[in-house]
Every structure is written in structure tokens, then in C-alpha cells.
C-alpha atoms as a PDB file:
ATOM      1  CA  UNK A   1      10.308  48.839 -32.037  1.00  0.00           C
ATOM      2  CA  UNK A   2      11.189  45.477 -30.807  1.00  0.00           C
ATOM      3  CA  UNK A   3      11.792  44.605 -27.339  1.00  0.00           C
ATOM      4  CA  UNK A   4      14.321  41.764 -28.192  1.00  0.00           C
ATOM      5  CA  UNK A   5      16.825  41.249 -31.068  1.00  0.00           C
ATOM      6  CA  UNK A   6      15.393  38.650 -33.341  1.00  0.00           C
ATOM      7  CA  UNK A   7      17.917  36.175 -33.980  1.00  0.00           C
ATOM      8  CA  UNK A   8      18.006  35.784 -29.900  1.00  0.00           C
ATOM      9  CA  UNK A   9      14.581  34.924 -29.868  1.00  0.00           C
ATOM     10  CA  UNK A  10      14.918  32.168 -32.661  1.00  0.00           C
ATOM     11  CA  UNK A  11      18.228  30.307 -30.816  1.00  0.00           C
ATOM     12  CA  UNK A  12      16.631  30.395 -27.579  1.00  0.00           C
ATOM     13  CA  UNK A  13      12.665  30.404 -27.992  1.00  0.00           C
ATOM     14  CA  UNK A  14      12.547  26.499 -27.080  1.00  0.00           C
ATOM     15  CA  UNK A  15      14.945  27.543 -23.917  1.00  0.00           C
ATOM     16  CA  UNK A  16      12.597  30.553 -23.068  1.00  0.00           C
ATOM     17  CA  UNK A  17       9.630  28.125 -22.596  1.00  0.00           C
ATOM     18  CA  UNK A  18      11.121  25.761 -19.851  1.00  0.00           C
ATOM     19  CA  UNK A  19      11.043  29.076 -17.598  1.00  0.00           C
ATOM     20  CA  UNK A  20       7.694  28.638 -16.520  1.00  0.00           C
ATOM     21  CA  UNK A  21       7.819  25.302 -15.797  1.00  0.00           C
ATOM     22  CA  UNK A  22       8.458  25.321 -11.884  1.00  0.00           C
ATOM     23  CA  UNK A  23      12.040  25.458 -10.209  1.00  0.00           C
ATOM     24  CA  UNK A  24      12.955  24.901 -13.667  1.00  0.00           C
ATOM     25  CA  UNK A  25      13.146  28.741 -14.565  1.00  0.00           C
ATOM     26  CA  UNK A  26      17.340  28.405 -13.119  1.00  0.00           C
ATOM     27  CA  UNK A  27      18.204  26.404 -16.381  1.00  0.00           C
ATOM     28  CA  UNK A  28      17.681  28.740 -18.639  1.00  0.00           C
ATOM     29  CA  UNK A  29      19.647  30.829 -17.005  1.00  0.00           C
ATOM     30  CA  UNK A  30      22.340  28.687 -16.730  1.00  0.00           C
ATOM     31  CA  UNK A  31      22.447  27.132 -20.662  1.00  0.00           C
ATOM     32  CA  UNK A  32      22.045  30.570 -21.962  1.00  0.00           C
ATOM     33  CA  UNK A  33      23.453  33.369 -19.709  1.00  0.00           C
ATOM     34  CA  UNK A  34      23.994  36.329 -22.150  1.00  0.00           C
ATOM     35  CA  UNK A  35      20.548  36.228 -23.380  1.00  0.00           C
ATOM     36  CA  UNK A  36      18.034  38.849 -22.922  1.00  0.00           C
ATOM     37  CA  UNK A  37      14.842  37.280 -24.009  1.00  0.00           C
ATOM     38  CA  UNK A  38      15.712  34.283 -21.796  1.00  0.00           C
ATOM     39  CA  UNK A  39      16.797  36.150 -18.986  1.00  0.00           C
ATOM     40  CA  UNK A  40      13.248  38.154 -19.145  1.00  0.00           C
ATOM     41  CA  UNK A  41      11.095  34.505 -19.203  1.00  0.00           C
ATOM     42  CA  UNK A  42      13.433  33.302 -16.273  1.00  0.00           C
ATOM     43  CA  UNK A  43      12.727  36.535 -14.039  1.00  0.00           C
ATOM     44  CA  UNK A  44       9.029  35.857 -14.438  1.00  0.00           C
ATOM     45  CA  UNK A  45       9.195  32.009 -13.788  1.00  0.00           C
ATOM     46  CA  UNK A  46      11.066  33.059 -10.609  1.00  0.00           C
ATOM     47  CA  UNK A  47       8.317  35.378  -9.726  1.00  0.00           C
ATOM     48  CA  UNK A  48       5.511  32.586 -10.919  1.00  0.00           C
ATOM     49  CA  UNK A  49       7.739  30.029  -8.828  1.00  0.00           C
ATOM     50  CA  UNK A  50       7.927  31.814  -5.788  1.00  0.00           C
ATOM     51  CA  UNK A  51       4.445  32.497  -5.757  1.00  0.00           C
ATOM     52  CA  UNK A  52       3.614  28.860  -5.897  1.00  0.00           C
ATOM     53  CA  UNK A  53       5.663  28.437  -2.802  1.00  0.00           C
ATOM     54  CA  UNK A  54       3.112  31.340  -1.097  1.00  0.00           C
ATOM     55  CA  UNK A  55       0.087  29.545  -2.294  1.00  0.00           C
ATOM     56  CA  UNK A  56       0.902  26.125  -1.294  1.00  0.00           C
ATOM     57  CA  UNK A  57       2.130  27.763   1.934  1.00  0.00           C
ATOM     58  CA  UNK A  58      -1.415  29.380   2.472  1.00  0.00           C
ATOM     59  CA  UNK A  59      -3.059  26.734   1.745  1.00  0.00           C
ATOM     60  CA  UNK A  60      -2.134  24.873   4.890  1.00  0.00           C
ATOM     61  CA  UNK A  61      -4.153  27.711   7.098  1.00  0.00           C
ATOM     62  CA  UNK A  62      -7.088  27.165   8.477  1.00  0.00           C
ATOM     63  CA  UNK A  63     -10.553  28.363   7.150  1.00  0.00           C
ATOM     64  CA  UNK A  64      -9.648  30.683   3.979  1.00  0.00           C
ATOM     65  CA  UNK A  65      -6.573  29.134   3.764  1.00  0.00           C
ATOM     66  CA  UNK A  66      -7.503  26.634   1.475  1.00  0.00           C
ATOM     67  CA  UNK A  67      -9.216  28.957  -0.895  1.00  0.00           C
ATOM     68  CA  UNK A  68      -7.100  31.342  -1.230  1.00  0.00           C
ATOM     69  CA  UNK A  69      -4.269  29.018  -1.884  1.00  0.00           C
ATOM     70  CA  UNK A  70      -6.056  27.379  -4.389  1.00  0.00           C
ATOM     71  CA  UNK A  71      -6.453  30.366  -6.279  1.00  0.00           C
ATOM     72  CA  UNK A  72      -3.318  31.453  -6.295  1.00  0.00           C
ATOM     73  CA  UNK A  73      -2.157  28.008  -7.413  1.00  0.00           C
ATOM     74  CA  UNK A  74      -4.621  27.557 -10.030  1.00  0.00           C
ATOM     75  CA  UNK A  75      -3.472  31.806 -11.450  1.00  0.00           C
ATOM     76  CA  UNK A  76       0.118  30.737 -11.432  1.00  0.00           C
ATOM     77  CA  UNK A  77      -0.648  27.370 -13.676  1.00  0.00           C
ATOM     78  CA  UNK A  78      -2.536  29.716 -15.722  1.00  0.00           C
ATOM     79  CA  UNK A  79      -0.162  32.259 -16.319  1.00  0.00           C
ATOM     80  CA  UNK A  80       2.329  29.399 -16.456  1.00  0.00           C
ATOM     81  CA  UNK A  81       0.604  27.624 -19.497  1.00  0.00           C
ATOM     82  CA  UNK A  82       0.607  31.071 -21.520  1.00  0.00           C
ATOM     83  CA  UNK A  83       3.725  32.061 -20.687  1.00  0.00           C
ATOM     84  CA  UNK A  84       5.087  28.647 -21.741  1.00  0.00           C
ATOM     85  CA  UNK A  85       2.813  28.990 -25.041  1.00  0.00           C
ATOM     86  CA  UNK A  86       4.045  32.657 -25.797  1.00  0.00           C
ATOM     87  CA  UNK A  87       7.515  31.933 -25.133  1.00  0.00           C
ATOM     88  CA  UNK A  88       7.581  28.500 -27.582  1.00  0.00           C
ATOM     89  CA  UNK A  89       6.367  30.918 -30.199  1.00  0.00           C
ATOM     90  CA  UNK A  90       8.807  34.004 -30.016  1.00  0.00           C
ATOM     91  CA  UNK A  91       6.978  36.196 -27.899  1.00  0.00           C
ATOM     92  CA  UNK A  92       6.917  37.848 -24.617  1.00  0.00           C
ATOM     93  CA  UNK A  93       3.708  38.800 -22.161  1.00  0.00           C
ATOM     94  CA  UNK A  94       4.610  40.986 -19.720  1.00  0.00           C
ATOM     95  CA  UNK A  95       1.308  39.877 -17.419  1.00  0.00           C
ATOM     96  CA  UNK A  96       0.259  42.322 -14.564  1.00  0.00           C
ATOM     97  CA  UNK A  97       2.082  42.547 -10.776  1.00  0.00           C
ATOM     98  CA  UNK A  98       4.445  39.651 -12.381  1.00  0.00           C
ATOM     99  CA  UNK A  99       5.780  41.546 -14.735  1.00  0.00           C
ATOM    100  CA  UNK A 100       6.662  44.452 -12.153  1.00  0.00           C
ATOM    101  CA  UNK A 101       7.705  42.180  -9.448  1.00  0.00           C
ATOM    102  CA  UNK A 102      10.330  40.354 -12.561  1.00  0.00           C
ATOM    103  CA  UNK A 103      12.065  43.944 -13.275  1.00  0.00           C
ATOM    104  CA  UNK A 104      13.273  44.055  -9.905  1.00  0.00           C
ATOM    105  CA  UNK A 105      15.047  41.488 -10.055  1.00  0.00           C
ATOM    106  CA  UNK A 106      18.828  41.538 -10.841  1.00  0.00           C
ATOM    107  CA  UNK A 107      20.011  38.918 -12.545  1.00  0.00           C
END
């Protein structure tokens, strides 16, 4: 069974993508409110965005600090890229802790 209807994910594929780039998961949900797909990309670009805000935080501590953000930086352009990718071509990744952190949200 499919997870999304696909005629949504054909109109709004190209709209999908832009959700994991940065801050700029909010326009998708503003240009196309009533869409599942998109609303699914957008809640993990939120999740991906606010984690970039926790790694560029940590990496401002001393000793580890610099590491650890790093990593977490370098995960979230990672996951970013594919996400981006996946979403261009019709499909959805529902990648670990990001994934369950993005069906919490209400949106």
C-alpha cells in the first residue's frame, strides 16, 4: 500500500525537496498547505533544521564541543542531501530518531 496518494506526489515533488534545505522547510508549508507528502518532508526539515541549530550551538563549547558539533552538522547535511534527492524523485525516507521526532509534530 502506498503511503501517499500519487497525483500529490507528482504536483508537489519539486515543493517536497526545498524542505530540507535549512529554514526553508516553512515554505512548503505555506505554498502547499493541504498536502500530505509535503507536510511529511517539512516535519523532517524542521527536525533536520532544529538540529543544526543544536550542533552549531555545541560547537561553541569547549574541548568536545567542536567535535561533536561537527558531527552533528556534517549527519544533518547528509541526511539533508538524501532527503532532498528522495523527495525530487517521488519518494519518502523515513530516516531513524528523525523520523520519530517529525510524527510528533502537529502541523
Amino acid at each position: 500500500m502506498e503511503k501517499f496518494d500519487i497525483e500529490d506526489i507528482n504536483k508537489n515533488r519539486y515543493v517536497a525537496c526545498i524542505s530540507y534545505v535549512s529554514i526553508l522547510f516553512i515554505l512548503p508549508l505555506l505554498l502547499v498547505k493541504d498536502s500530505p507528502f509535503v507536510k511529511e518532508h517539512a516535519k523532517q526539515g524542521l527536525i533536520l533544521f532544529l538540529l543544526e541549530i543544536m550542533g552549531s550551538t555545541i560547537y561553541y563549547f569547549p574541548i568536545f564541543g567542536k567535535i561533536l558539533g561537527s558531527i552533528i552538522l556534517i549527519l544533518c547535511l547528509i541526511a539533508s542531501f538524501i532527503g532532498f534527492l528522495v523527495a525530487l524523485t517521488g519518494g519518502f525516507i523515513e530516516f531513524p530518531i528523525i523520523y520519530d521526532l517529525a510524527k510528533e509534530v502537529k502541523i
